[in-house]
PDB file of N, CA and C in Angstrom:
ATOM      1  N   UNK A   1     158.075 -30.360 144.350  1.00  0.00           N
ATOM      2  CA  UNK A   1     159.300 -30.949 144.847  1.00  0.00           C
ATOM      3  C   UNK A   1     159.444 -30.611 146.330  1.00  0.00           C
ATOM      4  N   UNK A   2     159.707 -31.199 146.906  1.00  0.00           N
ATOM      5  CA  UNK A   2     160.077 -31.257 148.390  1.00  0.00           C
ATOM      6  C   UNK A   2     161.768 -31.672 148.774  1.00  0.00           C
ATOM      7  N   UNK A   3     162.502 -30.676 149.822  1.00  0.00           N
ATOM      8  CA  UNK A   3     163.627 -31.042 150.119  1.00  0.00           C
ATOM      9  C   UNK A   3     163.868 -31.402 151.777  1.00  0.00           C
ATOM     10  N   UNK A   4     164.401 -32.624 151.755  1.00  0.00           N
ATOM     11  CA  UNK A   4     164.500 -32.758 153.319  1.00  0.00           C
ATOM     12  C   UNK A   4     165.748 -32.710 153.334  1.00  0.00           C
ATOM     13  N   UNK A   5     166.559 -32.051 154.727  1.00  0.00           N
ATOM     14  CA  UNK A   5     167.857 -32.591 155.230  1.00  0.00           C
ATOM     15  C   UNK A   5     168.410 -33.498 155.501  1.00  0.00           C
ATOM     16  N   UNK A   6     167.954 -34.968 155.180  1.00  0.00           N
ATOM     17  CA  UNK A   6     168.331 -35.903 155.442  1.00  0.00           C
ATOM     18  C   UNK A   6     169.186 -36.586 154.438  1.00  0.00           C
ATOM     19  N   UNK A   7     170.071 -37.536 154.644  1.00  0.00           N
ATOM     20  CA  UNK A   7     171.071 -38.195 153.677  1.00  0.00           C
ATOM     21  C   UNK A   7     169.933 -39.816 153.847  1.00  0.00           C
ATOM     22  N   UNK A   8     169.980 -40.493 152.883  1.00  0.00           N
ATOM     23  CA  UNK A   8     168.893 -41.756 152.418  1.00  0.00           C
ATOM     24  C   UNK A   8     170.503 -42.434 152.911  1.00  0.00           C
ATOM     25  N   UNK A   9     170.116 -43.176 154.397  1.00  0.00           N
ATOM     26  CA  UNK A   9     171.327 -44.115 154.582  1.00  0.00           C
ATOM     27  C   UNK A   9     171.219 -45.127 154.169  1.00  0.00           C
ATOM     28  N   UNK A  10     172.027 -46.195 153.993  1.00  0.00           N
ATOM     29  CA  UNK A  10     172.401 -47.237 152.902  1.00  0.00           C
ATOM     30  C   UNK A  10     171.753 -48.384 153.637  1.00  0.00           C
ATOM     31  N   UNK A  11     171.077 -49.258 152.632  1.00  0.00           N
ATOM     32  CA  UNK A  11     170.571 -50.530 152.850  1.00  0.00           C
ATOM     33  C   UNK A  11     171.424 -51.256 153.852  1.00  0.00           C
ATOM     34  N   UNK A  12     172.379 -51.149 153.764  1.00  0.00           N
ATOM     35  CA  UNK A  12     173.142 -51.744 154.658  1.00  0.00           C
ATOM     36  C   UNK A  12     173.313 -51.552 156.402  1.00  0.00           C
ATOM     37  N   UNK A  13     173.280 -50.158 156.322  1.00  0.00           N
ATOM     38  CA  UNK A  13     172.956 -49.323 157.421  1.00  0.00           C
ATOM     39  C   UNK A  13     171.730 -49.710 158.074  1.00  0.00           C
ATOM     40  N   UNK A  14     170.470 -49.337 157.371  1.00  0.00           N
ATOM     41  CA  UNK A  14     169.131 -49.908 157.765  1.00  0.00           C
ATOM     42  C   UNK A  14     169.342 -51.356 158.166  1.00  0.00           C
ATOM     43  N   UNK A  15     169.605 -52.515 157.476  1.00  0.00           N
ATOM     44  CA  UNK A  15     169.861 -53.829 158.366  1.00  0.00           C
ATOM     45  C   UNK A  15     170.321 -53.922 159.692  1.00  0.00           C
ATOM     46  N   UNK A  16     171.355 -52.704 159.964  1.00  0.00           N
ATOM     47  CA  UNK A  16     172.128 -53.172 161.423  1.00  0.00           C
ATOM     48  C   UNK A  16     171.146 -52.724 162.550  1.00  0.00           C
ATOM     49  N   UNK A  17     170.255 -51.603 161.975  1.00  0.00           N
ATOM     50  CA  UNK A  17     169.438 -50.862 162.701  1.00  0.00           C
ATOM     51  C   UNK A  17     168.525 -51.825 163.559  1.00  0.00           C
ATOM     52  N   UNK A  18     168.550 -51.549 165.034  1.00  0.00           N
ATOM     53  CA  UNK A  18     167.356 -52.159 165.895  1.00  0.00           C
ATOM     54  C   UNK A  18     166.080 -51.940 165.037  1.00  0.00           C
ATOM     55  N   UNK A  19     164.687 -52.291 165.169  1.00  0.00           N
ATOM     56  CA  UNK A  19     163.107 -51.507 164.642  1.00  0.00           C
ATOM     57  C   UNK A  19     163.322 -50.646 165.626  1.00  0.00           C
ATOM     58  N   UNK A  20     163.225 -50.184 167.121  1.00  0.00           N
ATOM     59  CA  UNK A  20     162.627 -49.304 167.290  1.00  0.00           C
ATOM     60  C   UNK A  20     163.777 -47.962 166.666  1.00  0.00           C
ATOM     61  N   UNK A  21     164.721 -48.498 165.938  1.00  0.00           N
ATOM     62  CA  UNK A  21     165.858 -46.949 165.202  1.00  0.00           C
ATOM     63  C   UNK A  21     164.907 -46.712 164.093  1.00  0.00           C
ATOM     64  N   UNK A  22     164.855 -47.802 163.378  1.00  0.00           N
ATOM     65  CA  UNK A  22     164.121 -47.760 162.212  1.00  0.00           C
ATOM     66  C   UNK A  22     163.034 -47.179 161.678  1.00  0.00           C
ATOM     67  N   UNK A  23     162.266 -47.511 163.116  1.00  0.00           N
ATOM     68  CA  UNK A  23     160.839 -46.306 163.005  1.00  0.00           C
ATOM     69  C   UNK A  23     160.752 -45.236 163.411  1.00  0.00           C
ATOM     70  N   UNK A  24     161.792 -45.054 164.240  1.00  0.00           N
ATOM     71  CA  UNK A  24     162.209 -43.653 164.544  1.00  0.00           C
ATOM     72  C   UNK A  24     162.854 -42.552 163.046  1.00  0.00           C
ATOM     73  N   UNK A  25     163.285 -43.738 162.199  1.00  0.00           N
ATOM     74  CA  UNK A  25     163.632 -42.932 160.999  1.00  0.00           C
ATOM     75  C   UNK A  25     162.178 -42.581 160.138  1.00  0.00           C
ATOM     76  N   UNK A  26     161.750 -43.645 160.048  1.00  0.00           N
ATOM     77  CA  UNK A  26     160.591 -43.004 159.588  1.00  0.00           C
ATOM     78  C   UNK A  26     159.666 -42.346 160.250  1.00  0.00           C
ATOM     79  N   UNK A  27     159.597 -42.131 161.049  1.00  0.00           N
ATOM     80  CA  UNK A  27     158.769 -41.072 161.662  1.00  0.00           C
ATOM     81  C   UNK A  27     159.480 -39.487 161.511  1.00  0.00           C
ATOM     82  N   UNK A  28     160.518 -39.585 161.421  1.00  0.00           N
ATOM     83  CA  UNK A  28     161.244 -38.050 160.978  1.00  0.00           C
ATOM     84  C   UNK A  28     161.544 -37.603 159.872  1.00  0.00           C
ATOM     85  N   UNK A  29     161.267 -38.832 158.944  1.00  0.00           N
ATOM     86  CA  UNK A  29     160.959 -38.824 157.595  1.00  0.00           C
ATOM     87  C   UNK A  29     159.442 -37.905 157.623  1.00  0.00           C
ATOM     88  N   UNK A  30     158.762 -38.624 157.817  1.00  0.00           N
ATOM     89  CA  UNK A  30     157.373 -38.312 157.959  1.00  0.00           C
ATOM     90  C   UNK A  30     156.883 -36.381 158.580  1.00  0.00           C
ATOM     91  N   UNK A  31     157.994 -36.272 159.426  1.00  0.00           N
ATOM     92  CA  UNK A  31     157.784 -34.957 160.159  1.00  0.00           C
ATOM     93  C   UNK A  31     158.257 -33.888 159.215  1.00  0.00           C
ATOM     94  N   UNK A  32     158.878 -34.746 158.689  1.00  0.00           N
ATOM     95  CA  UNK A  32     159.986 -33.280 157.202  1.00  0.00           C
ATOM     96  C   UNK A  32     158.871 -33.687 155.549  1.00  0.00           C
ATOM     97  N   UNK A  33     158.647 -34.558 155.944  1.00  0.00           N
ATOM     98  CA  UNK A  33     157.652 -34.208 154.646  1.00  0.00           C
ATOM     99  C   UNK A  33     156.692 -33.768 154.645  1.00  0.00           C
ATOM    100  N   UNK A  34     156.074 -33.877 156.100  1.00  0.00           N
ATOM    101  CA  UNK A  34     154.551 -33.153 156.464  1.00  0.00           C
ATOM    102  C   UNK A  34     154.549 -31.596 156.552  1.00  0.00           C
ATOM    103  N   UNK A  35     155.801 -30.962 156.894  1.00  0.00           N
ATOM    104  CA  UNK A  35     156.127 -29.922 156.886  1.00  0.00           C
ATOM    105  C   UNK A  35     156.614 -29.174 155.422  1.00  0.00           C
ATOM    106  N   UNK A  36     157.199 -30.230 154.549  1.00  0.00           N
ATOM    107  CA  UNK A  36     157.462 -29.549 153.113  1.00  0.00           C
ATOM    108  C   UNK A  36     156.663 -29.097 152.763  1.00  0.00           C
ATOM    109  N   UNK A  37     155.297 -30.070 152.538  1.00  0.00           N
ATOM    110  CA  UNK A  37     154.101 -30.210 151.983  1.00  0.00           C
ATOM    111  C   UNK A  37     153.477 -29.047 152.455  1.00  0.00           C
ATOM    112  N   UNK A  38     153.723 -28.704 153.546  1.00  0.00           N
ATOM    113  CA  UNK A  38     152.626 -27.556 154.011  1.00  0.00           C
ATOM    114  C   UNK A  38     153.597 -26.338 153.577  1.00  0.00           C
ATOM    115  N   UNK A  39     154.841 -26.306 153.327  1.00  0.00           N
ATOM    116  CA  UNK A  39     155.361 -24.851 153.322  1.00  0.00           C
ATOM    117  C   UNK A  39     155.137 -24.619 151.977  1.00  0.00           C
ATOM    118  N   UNK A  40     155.537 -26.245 151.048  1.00  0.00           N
ATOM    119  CA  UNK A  40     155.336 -25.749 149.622  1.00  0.00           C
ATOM    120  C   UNK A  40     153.647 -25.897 148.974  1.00  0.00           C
ATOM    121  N   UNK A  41     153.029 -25.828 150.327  1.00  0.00           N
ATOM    122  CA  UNK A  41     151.123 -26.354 149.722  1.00  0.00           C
ATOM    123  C   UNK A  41     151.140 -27.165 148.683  1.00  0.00           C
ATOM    124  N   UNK A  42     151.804 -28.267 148.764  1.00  0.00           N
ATOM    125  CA  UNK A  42     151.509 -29.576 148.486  1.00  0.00           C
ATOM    126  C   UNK A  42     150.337 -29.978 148.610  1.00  0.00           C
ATOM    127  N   UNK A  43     149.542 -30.335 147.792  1.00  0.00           N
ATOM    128  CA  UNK A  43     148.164 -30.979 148.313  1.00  0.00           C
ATOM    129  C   UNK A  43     148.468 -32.322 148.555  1.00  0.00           C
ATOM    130  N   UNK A  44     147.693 -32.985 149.667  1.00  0.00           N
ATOM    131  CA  UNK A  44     147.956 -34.260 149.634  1.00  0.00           C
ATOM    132  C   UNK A  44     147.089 -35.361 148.148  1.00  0.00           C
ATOM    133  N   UNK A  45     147.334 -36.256 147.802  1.00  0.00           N
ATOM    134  CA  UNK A  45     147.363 -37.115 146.743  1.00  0.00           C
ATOM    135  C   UNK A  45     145.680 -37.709 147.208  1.00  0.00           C
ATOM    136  N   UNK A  46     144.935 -38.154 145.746  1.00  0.00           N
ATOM    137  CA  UNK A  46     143.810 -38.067 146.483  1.00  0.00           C
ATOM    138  C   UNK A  46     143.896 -39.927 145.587  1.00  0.00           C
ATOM    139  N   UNK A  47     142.591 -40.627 145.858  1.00  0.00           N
ATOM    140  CA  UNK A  47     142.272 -42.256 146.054  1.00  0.00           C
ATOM    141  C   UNK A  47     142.877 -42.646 144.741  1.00  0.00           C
ATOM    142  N   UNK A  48     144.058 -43.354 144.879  1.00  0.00           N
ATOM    143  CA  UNK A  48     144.523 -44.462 143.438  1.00  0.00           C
ATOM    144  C   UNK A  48     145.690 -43.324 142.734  1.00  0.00           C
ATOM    145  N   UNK A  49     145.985 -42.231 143.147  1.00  0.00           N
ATOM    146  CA  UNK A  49     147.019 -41.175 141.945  1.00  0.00           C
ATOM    147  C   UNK A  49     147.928 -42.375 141.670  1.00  0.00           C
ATOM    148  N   UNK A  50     148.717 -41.958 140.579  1.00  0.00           N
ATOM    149  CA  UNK A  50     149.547 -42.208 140.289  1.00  0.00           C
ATOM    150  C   UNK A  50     150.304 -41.886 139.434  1.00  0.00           C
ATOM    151  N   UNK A  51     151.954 -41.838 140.174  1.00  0.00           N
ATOM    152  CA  UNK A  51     152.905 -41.081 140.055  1.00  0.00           C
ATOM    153  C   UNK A  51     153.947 -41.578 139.263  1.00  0.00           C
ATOM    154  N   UNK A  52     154.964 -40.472 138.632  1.00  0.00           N
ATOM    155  CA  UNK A  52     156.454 -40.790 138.567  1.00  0.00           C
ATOM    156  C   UNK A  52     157.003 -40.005 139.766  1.00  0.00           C
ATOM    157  N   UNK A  53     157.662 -40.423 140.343  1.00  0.00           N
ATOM    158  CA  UNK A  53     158.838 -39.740 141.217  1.00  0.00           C
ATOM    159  C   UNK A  53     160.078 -40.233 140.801  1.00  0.00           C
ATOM    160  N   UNK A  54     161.121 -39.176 141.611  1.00  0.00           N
ATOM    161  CA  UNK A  54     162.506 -39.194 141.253  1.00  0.00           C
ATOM    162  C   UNK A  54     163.062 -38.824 142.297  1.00  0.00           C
ATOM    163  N   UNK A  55     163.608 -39.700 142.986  1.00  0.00           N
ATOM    164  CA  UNK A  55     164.142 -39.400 144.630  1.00  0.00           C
ATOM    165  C   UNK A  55     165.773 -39.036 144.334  1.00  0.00           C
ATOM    166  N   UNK A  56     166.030 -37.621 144.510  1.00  0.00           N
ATOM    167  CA  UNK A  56     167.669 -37.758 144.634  1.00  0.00           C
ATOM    168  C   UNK A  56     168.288 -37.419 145.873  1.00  0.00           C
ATOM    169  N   UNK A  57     169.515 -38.552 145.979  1.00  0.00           N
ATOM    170  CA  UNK A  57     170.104 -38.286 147.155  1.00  0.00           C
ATOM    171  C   UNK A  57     171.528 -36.842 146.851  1.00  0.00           C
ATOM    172  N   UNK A  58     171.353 -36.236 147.887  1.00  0.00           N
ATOM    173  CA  UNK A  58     172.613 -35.274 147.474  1.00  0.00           C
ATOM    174  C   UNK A  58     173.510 -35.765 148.346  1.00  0.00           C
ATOM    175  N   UNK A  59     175.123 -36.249 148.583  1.00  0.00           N
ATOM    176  CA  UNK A  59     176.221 -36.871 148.820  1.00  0.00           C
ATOM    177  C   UNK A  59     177.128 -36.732 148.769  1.00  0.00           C
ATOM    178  N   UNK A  60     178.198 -36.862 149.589  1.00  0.00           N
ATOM    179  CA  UNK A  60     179.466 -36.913 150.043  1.00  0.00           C
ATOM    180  C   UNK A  60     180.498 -37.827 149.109  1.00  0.00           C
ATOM    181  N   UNK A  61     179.497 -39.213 149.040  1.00  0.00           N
ATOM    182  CA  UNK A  61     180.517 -40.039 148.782  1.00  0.00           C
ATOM    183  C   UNK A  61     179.147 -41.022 147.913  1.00  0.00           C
ATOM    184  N   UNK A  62     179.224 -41.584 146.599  1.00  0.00           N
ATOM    185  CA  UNK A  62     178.320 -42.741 146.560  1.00  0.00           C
ATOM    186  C   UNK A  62     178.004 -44.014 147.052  1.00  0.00           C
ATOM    187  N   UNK A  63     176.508 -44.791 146.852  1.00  0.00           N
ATOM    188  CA  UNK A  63     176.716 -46.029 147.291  1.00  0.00           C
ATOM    189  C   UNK A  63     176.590 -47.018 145.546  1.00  0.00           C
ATOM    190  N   UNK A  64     176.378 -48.000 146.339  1.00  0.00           N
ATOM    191  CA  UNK A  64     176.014 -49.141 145.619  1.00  0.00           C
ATOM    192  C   UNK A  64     174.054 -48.818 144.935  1.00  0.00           C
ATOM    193  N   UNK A  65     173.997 -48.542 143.495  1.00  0.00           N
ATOM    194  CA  UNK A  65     172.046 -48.335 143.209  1.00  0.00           C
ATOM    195  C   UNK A  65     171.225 -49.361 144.089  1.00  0.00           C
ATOM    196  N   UNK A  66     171.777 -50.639 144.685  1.00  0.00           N
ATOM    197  CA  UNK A  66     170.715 -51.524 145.459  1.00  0.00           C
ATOM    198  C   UNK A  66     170.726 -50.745 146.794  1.00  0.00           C
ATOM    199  N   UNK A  67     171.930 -50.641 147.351  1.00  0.00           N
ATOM    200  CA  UNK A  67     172.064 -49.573 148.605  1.00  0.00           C
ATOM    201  C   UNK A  67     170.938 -48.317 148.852  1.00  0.00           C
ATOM    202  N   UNK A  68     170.997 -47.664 148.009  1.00  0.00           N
ATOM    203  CA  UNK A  68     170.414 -46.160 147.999  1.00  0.00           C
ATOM    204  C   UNK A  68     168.870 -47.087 147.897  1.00  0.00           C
ATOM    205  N   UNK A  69     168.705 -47.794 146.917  1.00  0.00           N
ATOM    206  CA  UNK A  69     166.498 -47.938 146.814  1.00  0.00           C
ATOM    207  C   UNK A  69     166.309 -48.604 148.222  1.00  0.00           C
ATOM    208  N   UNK A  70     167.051 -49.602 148.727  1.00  0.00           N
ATOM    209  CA  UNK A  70     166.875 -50.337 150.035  1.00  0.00           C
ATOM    210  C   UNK A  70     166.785 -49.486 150.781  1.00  0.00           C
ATOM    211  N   UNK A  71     167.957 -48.354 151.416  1.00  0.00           N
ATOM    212  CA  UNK A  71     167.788 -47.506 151.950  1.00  0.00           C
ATOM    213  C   UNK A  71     167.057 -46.301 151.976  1.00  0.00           C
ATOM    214  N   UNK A  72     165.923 -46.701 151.058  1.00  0.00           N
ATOM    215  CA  UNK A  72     164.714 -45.714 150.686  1.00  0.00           C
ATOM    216  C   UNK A  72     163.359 -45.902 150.922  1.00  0.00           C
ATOM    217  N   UNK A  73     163.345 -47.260 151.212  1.00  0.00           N
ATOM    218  CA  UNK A  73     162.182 -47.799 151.969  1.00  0.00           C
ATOM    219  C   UNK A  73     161.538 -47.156 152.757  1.00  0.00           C
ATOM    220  N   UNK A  74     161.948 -46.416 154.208  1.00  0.00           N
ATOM    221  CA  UNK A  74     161.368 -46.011 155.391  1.00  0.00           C
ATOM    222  C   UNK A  74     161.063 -44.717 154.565  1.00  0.00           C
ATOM    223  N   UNK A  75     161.902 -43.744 153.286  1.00  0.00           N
ATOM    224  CA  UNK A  75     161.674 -42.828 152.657  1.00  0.00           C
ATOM    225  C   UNK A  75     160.075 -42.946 152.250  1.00  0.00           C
ATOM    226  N   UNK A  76     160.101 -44.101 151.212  1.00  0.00           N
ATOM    227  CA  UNK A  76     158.825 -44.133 150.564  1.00  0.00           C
ATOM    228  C   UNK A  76     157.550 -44.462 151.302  1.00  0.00           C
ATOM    229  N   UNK A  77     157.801 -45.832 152.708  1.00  0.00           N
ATOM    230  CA  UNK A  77     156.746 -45.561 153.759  1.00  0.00           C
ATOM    231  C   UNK A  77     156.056 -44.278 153.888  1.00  0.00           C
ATOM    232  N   UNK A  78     157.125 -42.988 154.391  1.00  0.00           N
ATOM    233  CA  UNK A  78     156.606 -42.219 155.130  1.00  0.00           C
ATOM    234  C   UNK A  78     156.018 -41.243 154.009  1.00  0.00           C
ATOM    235  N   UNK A  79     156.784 -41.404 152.578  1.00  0.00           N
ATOM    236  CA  UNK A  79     155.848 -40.800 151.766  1.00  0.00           C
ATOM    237  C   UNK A  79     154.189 -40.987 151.216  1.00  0.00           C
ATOM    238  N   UNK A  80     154.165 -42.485 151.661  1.00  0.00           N
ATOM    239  CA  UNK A  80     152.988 -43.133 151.491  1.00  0.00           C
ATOM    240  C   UNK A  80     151.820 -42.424 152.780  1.00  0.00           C
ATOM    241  N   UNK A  81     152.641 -42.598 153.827  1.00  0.00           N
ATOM    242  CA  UNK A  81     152.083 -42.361 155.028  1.00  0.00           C
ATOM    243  C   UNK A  81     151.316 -40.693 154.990  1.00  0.00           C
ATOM    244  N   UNK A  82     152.151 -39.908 154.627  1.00  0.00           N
ATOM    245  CA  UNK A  82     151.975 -38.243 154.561  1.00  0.00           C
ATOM    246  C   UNK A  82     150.818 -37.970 153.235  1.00  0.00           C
ATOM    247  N   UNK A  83     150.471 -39.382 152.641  1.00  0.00           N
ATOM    248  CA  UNK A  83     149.604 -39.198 151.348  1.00  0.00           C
ATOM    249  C   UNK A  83     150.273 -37.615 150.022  1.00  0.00           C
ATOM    250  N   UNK A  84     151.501 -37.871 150.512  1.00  0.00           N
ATOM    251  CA  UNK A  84     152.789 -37.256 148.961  1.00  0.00           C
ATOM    252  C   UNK A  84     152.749 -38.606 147.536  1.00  0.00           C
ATOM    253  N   UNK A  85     152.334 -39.350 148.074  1.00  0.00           N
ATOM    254  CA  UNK A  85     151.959 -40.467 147.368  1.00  0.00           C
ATOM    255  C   UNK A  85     150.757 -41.460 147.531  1.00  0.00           C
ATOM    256  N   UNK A  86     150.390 -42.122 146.810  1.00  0.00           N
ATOM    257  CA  UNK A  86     148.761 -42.999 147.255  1.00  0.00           C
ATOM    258  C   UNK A  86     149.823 -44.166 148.064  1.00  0.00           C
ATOM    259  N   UNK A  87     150.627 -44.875 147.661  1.00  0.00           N
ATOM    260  CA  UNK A  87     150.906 -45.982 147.617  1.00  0.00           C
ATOM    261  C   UNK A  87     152.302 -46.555 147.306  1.00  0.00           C
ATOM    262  N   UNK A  88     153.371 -47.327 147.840  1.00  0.00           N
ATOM    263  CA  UNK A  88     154.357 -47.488 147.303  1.00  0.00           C
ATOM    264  C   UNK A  88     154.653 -48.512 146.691  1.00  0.00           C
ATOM    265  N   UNK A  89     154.104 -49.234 146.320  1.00  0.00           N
ATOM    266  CA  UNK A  89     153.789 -50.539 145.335  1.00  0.00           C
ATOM    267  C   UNK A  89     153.789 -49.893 143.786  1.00  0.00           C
ATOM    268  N   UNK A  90     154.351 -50.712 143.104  1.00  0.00           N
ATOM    269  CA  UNK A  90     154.348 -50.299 141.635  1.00  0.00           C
ATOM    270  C   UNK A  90     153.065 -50.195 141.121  1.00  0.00           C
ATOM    271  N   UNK A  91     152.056 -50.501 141.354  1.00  0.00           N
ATOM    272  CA  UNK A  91     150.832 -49.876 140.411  1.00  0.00           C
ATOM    273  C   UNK A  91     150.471 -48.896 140.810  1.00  0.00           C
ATOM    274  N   UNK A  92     151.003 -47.936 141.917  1.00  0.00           N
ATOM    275  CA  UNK A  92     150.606 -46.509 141.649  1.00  0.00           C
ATOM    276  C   UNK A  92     151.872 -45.743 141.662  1.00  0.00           C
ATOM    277  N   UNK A  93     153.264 -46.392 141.646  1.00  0.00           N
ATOM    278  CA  UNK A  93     154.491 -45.551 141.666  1.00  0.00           C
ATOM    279  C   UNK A  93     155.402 -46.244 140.498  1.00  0.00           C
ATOM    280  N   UNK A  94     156.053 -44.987 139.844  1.00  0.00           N
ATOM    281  CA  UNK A  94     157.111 -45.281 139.568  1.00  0.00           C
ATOM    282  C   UNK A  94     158.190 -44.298 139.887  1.00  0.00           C
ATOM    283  N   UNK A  95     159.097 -45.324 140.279  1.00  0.00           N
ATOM    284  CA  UNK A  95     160.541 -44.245 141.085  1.00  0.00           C
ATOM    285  C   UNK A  95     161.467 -44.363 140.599  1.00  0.00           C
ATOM    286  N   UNK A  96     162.409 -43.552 140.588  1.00  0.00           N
ATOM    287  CA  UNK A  96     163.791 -43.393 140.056  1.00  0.00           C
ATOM    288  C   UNK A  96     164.538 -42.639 140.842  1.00  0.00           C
ATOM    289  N   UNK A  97     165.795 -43.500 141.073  1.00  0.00           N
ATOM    290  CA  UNK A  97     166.504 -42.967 142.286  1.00  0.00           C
ATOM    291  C   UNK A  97     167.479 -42.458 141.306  1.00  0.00           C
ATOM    292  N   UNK A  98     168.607 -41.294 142.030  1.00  0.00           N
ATOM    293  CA  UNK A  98     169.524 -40.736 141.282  1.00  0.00           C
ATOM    294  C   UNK A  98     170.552 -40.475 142.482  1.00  0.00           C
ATOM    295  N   UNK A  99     171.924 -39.607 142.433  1.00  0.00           N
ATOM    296  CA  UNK A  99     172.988 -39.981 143.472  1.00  0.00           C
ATOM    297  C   UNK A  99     173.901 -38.676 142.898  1.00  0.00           C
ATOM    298  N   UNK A 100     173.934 -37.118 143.400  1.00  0.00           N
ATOM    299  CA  UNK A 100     174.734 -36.494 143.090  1.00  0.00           C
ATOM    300  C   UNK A 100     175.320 -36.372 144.139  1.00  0.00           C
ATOM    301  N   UNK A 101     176.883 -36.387 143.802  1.00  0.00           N
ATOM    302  CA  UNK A 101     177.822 -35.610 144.621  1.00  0.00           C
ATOM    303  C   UNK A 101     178.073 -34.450 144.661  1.00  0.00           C
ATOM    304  N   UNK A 102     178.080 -33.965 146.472  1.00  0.00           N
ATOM    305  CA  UNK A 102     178.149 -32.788 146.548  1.00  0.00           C
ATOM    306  C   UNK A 102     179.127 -32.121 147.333  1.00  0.00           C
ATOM    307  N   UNK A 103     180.100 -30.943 147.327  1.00  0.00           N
ATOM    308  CA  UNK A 103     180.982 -30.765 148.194  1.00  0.00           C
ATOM    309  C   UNK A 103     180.714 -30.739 149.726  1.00  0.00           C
ATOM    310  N   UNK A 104     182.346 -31.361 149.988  1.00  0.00           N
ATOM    311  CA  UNK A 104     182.147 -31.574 151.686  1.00  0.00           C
ATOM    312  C   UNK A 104     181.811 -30.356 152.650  1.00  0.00           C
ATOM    313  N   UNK A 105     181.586 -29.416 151.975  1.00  0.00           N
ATOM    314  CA  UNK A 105     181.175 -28.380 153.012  1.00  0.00           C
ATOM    315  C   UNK A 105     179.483 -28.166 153.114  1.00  0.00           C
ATOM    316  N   UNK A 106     179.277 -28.839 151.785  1.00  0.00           N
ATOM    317  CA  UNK A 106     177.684 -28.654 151.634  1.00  0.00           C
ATOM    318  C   UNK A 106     177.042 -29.909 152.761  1.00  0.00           C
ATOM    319  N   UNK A 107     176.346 -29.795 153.944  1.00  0.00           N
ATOM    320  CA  UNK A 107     175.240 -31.054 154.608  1.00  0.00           C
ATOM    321  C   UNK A 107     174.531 -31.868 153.321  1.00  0.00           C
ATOM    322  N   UNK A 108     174.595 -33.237 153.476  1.00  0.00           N
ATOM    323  CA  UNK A 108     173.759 -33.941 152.663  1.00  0.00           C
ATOM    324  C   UNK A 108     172.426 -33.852 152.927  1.00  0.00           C
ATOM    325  N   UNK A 109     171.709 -33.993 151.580  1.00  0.00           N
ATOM    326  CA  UNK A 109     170.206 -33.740 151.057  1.00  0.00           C
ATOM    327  C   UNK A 109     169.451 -34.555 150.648  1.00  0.00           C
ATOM    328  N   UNK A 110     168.029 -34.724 150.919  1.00  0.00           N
ATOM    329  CA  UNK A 110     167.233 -35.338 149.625  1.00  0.00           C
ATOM    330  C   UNK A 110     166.244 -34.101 148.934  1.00  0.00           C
ATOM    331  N   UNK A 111     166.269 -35.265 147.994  1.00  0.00           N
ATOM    332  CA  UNK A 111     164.662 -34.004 147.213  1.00  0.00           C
ATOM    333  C   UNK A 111     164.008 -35.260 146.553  1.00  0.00           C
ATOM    334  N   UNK A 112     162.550 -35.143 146.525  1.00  0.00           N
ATOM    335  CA  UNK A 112     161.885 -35.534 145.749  1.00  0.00           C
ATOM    336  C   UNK A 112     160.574 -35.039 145.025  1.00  0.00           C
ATOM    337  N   UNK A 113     160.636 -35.471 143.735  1.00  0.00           N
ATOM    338  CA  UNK A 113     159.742 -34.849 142.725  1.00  0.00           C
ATOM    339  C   UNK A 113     158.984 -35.936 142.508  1.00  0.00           C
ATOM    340  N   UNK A 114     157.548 -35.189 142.191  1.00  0.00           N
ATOM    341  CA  UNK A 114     156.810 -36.242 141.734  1.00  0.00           C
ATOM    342  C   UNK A 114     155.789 -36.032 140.726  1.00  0.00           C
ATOM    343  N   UNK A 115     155.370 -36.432 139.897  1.00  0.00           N
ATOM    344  CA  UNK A 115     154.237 -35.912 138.485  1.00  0.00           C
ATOM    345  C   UNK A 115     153.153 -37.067 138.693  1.00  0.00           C
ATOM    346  N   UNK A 116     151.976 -36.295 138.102  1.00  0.00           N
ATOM    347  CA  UNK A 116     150.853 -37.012 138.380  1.00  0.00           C
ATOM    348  C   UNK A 116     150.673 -37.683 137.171  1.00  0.00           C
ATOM    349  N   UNK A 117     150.284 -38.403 137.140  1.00  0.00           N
ATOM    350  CA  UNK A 117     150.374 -39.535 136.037  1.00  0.00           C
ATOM    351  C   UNK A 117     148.721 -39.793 135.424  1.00  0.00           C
ATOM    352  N   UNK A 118     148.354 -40.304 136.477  1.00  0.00           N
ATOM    353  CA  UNK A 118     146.827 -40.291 136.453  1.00  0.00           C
ATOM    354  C   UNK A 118     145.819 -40.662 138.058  1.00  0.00           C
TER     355      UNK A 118
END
């Protein structure tokens, strides 16, 4: 499992976004997972794995379930990218997003888990 500080902003959010915001998100996506991976020796994923993951957002306030997976896109890119995953296409992933609320004093979170499948 890996935890980043980041809150998964809402599909909606991502639309208003210029690309060059956009890839700037994923690229800091990418910098916090490359770093999980190495603190928690994550091995990277080797040709074709395939996974279940379970991306949860930790939150203030909920969204809409289309909101949170849309707004998970640049997430799963950069998980693809960091090889935490082969691939983000359904024949080597399956994902499941989840949405706890958490008190306002706590910073919002992600975590994601993932099991090897085959």
């Amino acid at each position: 499992m890996i935890t980043l500080p980041y809150q998964i902003p809402s599909r909606n959010q991502i639309d208003k976004m210029h690309w060059a915001k956009k890839t700037k998100l994923r690229k800091n996506w990418e910098i916090l997972i490359r770093n999980q991976m190495a603190l928690n020796k994550i091995e990277p994923c080797g040709l074709g794995c395939i996974f279940d993951i379970t991306v949860i957002s930790y939150r203030h306030r909920r969204i809409d379930p289309d909101n949170l997976i849309g707004g998970a896109k640049q997430l799963l890119d950069a998980l693809s990218r960091e090889s935490f995953i082969w691939d983000d296409s359904f024949k080597y992933l399956n994902p499941e997003y989840k949405q706890i609320l958490i008190k306002k004093d706590i910073e919002p979170f992600t975590t994601v888990e993932r099991e090897l499948i085959r």
